[in-house]
PDB file of N, CA and C in Angstrom:
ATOM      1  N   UNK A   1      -6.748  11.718  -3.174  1.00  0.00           N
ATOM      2  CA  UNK A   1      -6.040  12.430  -4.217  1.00  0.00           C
ATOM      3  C   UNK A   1      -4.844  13.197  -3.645  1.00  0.00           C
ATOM      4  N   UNK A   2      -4.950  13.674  -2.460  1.00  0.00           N
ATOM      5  CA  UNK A   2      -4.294  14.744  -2.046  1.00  0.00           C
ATOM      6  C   UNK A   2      -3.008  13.283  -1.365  1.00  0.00           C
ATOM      7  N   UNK A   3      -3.314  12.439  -0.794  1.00  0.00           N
ATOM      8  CA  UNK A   3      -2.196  11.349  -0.682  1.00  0.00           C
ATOM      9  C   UNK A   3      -1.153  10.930  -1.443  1.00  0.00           C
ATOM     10  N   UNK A   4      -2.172  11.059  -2.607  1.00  0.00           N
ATOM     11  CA  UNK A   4      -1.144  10.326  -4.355  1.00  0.00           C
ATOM     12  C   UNK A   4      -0.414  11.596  -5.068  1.00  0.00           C
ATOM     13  N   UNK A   5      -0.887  12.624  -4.482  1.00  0.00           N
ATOM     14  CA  UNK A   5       0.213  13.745  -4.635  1.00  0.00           C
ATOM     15  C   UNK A   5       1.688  13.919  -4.072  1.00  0.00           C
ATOM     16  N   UNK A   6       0.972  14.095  -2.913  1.00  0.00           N
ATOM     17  CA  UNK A   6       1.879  13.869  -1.782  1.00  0.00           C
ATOM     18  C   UNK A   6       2.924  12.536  -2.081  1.00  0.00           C
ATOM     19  N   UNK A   7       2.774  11.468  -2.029  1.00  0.00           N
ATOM     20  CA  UNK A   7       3.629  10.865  -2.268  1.00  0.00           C
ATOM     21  C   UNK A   7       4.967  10.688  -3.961  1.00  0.00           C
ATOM     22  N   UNK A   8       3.704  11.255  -4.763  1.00  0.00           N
ATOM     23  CA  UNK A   8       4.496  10.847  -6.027  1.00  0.00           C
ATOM     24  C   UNK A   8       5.633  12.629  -5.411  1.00  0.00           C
ATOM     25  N   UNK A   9       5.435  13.642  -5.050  1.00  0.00           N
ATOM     26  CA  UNK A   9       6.061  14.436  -4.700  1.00  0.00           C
ATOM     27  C   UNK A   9       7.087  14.182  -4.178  1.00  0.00           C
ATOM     28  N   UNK A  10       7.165  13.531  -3.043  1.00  0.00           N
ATOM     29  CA  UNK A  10       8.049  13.427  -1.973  1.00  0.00           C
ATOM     30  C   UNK A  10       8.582  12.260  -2.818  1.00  0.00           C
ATOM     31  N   UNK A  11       8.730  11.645  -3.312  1.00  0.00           N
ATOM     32  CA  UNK A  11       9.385  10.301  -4.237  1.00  0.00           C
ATOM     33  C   UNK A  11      10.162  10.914  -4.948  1.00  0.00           C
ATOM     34  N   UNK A  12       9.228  11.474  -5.947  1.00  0.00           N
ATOM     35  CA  UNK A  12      10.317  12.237  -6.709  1.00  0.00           C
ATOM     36  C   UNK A  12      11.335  13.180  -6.232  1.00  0.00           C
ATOM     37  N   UNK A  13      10.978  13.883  -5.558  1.00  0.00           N
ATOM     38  CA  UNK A  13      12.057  14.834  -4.786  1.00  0.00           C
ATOM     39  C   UNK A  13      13.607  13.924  -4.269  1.00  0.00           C
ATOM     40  N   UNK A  14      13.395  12.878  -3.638  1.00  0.00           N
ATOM     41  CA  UNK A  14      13.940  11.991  -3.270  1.00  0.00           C
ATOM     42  C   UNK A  14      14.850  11.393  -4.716  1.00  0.00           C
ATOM     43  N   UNK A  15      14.230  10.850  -5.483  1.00  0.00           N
ATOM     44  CA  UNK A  15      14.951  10.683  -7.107  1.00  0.00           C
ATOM     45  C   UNK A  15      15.363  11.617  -7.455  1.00  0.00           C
ATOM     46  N   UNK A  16      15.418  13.052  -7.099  1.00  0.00           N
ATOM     47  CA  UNK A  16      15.799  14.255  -8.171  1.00  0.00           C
ATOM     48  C   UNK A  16      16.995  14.292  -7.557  1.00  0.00           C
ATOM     49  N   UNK A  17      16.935  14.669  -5.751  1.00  0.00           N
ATOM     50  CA  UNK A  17      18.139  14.281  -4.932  1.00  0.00           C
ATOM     51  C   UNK A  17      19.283  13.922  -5.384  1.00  0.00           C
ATOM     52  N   UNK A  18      18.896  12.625  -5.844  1.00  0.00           N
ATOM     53  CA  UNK A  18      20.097  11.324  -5.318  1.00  0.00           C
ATOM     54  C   UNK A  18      21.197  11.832  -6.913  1.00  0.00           C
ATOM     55  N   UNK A  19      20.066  11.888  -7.960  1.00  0.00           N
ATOM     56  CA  UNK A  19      20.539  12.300  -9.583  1.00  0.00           C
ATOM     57  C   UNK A  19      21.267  13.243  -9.702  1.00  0.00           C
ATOM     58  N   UNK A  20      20.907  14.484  -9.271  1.00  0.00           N
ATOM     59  CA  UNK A  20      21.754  16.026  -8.478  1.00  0.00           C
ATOM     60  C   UNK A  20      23.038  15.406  -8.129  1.00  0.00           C
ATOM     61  N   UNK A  21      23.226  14.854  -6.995  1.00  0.00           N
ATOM     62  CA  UNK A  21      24.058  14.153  -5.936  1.00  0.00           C
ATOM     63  C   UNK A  21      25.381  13.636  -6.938  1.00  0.00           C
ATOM     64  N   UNK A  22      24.283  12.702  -7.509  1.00  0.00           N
ATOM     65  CA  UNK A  22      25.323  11.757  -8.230  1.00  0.00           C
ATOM     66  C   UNK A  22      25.891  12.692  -9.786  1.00  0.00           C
ATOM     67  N   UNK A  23      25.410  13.591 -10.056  1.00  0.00           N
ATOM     68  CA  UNK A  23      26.310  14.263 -11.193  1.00  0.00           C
ATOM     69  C   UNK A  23      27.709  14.879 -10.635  1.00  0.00           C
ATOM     70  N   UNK A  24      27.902  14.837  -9.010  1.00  0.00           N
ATOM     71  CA  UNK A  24      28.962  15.552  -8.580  1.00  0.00           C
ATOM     72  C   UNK A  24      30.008  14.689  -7.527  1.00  0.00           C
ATOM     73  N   UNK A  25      29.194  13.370  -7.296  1.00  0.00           N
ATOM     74  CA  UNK A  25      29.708  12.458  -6.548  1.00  0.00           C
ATOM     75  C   UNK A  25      29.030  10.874  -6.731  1.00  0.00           C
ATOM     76  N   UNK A  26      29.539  10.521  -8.149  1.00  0.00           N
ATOM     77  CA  UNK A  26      28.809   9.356  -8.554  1.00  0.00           C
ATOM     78  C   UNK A  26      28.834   8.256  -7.971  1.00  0.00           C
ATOM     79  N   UNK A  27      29.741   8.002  -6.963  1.00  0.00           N
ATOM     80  CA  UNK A  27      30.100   6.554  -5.850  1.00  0.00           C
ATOM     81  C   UNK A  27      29.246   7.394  -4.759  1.00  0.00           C
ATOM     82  N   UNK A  28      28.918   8.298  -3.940  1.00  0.00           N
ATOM     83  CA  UNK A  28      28.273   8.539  -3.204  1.00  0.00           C
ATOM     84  C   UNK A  28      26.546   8.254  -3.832  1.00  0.00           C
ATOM     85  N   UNK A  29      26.268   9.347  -4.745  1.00  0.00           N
ATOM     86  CA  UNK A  29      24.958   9.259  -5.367  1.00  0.00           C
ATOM     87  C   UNK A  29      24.390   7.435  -5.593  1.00  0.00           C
ATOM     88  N   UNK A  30      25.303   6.816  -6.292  1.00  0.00           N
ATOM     89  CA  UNK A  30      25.031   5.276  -6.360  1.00  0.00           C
ATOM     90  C   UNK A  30      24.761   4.733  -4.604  1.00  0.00           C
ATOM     91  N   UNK A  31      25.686   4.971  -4.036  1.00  0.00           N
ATOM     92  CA  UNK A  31      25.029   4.174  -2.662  1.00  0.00           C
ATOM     93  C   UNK A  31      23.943   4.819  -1.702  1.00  0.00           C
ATOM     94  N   UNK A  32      24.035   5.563  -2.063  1.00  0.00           N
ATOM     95  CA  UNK A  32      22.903   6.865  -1.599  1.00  0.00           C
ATOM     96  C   UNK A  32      21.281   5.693  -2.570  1.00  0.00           C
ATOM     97  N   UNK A  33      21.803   5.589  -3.633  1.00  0.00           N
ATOM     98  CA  UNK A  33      20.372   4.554  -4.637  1.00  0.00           C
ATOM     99  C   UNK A  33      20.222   3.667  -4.146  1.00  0.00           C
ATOM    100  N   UNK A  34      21.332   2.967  -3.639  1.00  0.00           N
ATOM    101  CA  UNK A  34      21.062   1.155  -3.042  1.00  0.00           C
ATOM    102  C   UNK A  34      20.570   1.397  -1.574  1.00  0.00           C
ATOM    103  N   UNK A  35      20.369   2.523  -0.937  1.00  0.00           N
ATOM    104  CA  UNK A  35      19.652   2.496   0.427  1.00  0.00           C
ATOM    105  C   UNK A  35      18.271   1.604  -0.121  1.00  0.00           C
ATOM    106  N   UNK A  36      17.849   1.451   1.166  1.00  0.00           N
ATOM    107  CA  UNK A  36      16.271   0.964   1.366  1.00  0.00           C
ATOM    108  C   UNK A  36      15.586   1.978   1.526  1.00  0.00           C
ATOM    109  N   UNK A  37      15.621   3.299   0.805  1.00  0.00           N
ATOM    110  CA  UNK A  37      14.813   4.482   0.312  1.00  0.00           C
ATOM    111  C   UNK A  37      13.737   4.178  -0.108  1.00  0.00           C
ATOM    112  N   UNK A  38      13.362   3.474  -1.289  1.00  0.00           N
ATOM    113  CA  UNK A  38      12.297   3.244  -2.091  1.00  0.00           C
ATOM    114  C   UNK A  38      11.648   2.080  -1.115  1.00  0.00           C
ATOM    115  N   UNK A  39      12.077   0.919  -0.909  1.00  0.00           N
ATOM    116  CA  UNK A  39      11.904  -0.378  -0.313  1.00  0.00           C
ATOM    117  C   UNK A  39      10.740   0.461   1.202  1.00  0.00           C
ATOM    118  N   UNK A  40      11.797   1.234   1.969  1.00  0.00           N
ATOM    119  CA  UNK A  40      10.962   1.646   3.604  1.00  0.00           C
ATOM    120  C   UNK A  40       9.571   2.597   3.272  1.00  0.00           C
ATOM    121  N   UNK A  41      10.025   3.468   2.102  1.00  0.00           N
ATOM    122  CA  UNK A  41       8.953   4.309   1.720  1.00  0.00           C
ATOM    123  C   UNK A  41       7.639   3.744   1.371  1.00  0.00           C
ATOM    124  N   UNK A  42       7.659   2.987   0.459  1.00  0.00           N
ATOM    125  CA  UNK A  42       6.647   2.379  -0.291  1.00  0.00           C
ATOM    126  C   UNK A  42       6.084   1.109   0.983  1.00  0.00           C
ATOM    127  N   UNK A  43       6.625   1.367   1.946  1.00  0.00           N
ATOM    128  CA  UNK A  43       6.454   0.362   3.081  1.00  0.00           C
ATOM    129  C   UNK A  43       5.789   1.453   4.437  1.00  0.00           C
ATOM    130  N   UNK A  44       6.155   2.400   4.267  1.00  0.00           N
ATOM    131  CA  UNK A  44       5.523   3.088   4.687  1.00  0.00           C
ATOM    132  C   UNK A  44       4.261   3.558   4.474  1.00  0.00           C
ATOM    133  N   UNK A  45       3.920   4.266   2.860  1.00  0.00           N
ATOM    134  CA  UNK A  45       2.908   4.673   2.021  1.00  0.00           C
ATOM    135  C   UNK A  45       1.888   3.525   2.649  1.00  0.00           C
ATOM    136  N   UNK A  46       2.307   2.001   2.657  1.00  0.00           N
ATOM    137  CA  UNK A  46       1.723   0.950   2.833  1.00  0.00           C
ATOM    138  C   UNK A  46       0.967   1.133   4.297  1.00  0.00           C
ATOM    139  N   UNK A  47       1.263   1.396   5.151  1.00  0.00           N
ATOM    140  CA  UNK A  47       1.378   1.548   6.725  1.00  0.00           C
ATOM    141  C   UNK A  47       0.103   3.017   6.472  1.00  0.00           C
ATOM    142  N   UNK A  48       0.238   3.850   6.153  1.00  0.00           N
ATOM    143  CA  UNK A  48      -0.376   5.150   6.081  1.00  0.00           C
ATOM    144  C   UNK A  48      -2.001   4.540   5.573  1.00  0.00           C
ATOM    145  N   UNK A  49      -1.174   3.999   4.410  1.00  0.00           N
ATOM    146  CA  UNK A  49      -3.155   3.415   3.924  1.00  0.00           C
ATOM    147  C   UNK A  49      -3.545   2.850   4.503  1.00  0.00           C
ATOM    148  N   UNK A  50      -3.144   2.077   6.305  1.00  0.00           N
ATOM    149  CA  UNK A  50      -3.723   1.125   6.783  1.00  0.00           C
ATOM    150  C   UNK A  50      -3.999  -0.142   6.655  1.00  0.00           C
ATOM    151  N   UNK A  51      -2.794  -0.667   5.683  1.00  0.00           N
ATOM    152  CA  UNK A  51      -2.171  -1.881   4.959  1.00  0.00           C
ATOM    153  C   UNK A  51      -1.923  -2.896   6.135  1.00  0.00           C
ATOM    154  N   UNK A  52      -2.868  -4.245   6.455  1.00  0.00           N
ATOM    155  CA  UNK A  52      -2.021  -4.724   6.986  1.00  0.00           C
ATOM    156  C   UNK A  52      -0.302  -5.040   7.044  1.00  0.00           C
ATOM    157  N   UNK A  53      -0.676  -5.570   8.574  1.00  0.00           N
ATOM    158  CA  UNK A  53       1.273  -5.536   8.936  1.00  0.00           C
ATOM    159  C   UNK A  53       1.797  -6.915   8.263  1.00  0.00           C
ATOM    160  N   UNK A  54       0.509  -8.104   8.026  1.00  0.00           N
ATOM    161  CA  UNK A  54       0.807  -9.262   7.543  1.00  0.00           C
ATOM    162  C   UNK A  54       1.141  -8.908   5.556  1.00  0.00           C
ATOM    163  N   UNK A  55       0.578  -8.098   5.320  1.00  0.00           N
ATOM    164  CA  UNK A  55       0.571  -7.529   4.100  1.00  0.00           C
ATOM    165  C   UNK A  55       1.953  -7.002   3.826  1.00  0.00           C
ATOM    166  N   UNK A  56       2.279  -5.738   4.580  1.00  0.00           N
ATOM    167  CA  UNK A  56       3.200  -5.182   4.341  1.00  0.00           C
ATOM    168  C   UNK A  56       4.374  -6.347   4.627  1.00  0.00           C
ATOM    169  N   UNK A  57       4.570  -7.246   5.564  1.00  0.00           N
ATOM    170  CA  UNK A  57       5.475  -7.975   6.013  1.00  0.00           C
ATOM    171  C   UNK A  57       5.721  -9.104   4.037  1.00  0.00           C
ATOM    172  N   UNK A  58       4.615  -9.159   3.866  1.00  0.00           N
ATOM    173  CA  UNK A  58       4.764  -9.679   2.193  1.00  0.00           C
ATOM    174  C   UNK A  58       5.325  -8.644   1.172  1.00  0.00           C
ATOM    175  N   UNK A  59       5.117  -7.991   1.208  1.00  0.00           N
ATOM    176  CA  UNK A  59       6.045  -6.914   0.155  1.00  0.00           C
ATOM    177  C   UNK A  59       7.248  -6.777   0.385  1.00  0.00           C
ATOM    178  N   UNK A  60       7.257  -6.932   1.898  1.00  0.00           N
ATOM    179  CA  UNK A  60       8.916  -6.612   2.297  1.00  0.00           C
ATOM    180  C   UNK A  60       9.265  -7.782   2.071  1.00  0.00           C
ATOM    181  N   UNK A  61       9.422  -8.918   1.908  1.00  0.00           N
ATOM    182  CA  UNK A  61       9.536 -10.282   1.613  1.00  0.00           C
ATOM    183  C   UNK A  61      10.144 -10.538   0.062  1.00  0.00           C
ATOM    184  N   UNK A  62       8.657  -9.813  -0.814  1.00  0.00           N
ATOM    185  CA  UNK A  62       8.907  -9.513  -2.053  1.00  0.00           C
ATOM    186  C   UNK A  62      10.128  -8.921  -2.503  1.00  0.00           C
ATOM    187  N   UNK A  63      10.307  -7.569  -1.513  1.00  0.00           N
ATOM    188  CA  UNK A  63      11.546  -7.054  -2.057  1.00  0.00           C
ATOM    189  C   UNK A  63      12.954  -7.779  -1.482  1.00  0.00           C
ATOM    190  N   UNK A  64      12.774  -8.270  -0.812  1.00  0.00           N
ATOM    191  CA  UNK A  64      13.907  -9.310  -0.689  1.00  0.00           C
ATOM    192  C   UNK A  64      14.165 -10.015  -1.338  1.00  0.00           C
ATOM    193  N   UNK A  65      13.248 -10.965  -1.962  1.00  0.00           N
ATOM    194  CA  UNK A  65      13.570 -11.598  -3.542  1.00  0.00           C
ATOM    195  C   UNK A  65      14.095 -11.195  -4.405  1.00  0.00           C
ATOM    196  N   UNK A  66      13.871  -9.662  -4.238  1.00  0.00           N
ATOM    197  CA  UNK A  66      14.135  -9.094  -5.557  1.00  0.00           C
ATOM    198  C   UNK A  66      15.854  -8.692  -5.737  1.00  0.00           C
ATOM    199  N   UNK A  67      16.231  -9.086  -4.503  1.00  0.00           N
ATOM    200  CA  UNK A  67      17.386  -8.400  -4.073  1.00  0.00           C
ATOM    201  C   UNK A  67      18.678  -8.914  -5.101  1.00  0.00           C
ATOM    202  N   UNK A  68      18.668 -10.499  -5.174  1.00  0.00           N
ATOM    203  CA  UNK A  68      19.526 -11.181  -6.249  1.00  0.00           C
ATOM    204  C   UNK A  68      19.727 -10.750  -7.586  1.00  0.00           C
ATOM    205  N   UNK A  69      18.270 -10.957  -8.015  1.00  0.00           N
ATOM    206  CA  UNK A  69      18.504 -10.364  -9.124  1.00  0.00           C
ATOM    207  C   UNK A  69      18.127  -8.893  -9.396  1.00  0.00           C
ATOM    208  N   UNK A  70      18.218  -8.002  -9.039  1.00  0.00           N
ATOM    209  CA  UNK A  70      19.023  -6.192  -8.461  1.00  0.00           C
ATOM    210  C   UNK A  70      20.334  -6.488  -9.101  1.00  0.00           C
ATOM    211  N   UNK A  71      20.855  -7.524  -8.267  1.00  0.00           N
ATOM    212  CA  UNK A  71      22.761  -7.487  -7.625  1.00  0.00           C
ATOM    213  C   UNK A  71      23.130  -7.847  -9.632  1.00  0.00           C
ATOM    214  N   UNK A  72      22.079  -9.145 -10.157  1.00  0.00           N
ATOM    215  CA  UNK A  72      22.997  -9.655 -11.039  1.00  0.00           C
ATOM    216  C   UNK A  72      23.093  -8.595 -12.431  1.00  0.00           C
ATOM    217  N   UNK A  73      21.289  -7.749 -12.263  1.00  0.00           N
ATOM    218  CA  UNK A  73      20.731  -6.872 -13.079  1.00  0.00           C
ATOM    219  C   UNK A  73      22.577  -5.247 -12.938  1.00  0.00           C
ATOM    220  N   UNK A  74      22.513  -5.255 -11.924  1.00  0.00           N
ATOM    221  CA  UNK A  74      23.772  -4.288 -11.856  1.00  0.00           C
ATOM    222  C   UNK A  74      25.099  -4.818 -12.152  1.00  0.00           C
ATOM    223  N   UNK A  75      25.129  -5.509 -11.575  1.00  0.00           N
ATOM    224  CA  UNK A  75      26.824  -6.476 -12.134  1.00  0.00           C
ATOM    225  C   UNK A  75      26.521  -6.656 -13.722  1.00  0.00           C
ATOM    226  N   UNK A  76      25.560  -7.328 -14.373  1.00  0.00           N
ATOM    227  CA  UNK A  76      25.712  -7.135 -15.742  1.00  0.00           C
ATOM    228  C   UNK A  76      26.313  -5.593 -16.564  1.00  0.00           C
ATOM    229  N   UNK A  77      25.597  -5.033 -15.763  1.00  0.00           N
ATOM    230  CA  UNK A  77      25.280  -3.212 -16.382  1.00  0.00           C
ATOM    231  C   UNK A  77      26.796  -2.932 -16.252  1.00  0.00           C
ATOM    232  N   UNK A  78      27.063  -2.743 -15.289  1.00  0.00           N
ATOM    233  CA  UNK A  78      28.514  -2.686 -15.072  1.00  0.00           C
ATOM    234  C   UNK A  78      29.799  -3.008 -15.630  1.00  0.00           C
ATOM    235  N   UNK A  79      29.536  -4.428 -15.992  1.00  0.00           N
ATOM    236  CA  UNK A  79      30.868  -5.393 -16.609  1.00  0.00           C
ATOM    237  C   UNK A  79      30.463  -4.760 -18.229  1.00  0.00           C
ATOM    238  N   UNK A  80      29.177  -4.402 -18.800  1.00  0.00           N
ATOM    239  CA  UNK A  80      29.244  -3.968 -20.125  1.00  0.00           C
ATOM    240  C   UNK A  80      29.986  -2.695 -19.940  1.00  0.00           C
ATOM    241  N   UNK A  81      29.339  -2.078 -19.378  1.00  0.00           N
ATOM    242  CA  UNK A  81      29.967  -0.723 -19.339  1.00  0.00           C
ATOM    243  C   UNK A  81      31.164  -0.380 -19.663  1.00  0.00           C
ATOM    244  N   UNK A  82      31.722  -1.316 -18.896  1.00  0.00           N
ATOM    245  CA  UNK A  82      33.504  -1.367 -18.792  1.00  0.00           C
ATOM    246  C   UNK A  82      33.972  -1.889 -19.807  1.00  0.00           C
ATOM    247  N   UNK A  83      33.117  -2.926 -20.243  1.00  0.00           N
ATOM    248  CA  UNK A  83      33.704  -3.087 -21.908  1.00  0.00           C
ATOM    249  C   UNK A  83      33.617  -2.242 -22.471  1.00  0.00           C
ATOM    250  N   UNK A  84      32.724  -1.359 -22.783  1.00  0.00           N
ATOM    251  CA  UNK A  84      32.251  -0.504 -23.838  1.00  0.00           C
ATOM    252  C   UNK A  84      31.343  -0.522 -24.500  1.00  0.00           C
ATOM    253  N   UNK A  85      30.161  -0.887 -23.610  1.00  0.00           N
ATOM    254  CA  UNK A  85      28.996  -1.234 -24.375  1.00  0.00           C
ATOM    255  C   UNK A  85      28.203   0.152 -24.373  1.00  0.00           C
ATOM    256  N   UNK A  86      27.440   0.377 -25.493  1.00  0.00           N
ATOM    257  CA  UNK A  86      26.281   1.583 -25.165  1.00  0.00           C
ATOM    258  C   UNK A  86      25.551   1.476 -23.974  1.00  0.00           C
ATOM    259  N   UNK A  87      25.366   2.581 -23.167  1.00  0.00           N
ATOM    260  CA  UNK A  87      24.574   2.253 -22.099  1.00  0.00           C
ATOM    261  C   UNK A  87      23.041   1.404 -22.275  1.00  0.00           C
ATOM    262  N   UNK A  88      22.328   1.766 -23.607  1.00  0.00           N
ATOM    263  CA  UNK A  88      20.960   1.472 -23.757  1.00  0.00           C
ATOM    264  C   UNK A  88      21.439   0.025 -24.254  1.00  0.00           C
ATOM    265  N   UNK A  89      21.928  -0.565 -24.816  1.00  0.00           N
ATOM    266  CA  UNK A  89      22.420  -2.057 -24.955  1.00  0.00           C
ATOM    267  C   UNK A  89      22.492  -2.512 -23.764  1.00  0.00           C
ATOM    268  N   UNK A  90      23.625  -2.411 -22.973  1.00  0.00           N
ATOM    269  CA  UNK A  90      23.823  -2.945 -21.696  1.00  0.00           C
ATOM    270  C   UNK A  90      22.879  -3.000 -20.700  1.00  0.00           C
ATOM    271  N   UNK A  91      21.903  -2.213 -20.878  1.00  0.00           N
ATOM    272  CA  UNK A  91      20.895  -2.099 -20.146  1.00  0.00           C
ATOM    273  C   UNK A  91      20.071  -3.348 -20.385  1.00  0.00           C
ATOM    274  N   UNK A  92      19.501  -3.031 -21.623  1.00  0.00           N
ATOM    275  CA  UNK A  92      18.724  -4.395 -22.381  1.00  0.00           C
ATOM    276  C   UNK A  92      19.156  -5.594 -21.945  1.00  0.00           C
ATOM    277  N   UNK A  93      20.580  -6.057 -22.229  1.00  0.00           N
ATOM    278  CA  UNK A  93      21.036  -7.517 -21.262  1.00  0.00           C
ATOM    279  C   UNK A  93      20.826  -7.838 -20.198  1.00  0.00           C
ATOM    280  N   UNK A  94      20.926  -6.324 -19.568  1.00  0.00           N
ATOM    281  CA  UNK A  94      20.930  -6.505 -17.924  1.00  0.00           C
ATOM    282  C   UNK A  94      19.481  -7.062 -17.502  1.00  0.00           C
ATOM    283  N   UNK A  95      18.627  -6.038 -17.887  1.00  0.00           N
ATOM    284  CA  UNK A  95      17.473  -6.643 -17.553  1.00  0.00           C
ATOM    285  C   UNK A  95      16.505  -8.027 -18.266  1.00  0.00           C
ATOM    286  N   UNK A  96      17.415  -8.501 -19.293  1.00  0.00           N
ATOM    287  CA  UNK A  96      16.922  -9.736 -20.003  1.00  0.00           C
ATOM    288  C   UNK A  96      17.723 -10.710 -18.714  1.00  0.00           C
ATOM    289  N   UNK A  97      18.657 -10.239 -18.205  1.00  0.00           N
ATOM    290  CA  UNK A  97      19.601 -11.087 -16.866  1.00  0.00           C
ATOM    291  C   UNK A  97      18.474 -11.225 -15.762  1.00  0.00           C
ATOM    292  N   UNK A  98      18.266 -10.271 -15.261  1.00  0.00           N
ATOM    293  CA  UNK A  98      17.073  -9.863 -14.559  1.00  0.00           C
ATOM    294  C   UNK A  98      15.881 -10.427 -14.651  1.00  0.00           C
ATOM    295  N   UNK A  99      15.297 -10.403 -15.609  1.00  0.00           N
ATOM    296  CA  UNK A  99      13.868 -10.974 -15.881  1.00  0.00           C
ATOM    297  C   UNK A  99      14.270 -12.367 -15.432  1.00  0.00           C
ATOM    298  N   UNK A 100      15.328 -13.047 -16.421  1.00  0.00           N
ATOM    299  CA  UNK A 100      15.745 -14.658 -16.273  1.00  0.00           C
ATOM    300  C   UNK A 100      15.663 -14.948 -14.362  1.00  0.00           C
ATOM    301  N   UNK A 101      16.763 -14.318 -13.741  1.00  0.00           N
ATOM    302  CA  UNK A 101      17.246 -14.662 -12.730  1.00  0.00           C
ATOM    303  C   UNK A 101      15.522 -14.202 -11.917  1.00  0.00           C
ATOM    304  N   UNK A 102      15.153 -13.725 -11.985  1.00  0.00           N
ATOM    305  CA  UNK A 102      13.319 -13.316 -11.177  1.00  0.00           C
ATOM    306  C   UNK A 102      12.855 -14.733 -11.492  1.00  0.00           C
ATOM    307  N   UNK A 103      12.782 -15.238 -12.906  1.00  0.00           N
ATOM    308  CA  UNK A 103      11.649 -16.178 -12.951  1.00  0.00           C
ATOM    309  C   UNK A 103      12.532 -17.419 -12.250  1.00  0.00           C
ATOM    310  N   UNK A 104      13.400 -17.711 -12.201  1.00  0.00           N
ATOM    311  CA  UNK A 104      14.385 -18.421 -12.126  1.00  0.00           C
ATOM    312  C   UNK A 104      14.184 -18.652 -10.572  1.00  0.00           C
ATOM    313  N   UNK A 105      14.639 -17.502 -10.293  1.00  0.00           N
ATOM    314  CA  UNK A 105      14.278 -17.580  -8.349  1.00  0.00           C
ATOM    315  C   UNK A 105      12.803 -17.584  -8.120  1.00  0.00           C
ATOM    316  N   UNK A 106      11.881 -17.414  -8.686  1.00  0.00           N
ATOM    317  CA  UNK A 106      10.072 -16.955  -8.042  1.00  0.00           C
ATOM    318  C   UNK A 106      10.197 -18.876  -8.364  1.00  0.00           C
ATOM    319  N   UNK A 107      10.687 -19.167  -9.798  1.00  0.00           N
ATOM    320  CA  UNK A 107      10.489 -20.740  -9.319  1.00  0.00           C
ATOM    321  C   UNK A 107      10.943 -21.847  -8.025  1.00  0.00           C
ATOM    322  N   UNK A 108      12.012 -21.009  -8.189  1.00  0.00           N
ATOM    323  CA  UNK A 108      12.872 -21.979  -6.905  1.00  0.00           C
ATOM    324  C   UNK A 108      12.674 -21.508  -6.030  1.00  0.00           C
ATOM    325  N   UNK A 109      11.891 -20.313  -5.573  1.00  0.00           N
ATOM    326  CA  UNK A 109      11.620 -20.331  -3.624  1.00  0.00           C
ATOM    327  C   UNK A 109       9.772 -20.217  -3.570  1.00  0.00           C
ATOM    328  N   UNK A 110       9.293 -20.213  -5.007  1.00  0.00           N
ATOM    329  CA  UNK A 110       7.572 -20.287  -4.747  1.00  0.00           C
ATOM    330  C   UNK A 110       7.157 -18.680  -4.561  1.00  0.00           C
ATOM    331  N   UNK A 111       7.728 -18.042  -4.634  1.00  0.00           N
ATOM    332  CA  UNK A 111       7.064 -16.326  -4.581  1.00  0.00           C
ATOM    333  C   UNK A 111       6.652 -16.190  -6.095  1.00  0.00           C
TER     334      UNK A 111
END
């Protein structure tokens, strides 16, 4: 219990960070998000519970997959934006982009 504290703590602190950050330096705060923050952490958390290394070496794998469609899920978000789309619209596409491009790639490399 005292682990799953600890971590949702230190996570969040880390998300409150970057949000802070980015209300005053939104190109910093954004690349400050695309670190491997979440990715090393949750790879860590993994390591702490005594997760195998063959295990953890699969998640990190996982999140490499995930990496494409991230890129196409943000480039969508983006190009609406700039049109003028509502953020909560643009969002919705993005991740209907997202979902597509996941199943799309989990077919074509077998993850």
């Amino acid at each position: 219990m005292l682990m799953t504290f600890m971590k949702a703590t230190v996570s969040a602190a880390i998300v409150t960070a970057v949000t802070v950050l980015a209300k005053k330096y939104p190109g910093l705060g954004g690349w400050i998000a695309a670190l491997p923050i979440v990715s090393l952490l949750s790879a860590t958390w993994l390591v702490v519970e005594k997760v195998s290394g063959h295990e953890v070496a699969r998640f990190l794998a996982g999140v490499l997959s995930g990496l494409l469609p991230t890129a196409i899920l943000l480039a969508v978000t983006i190009a609406l934006l700039y049109r003028g789309w509502p953020f909560s619209r643009a969002v919705v596409l993005a991740v209907a982009a997202w979902l597509f491009s996941s199943i799309l790639l989990s077919r074509m490399t077998g993850l």
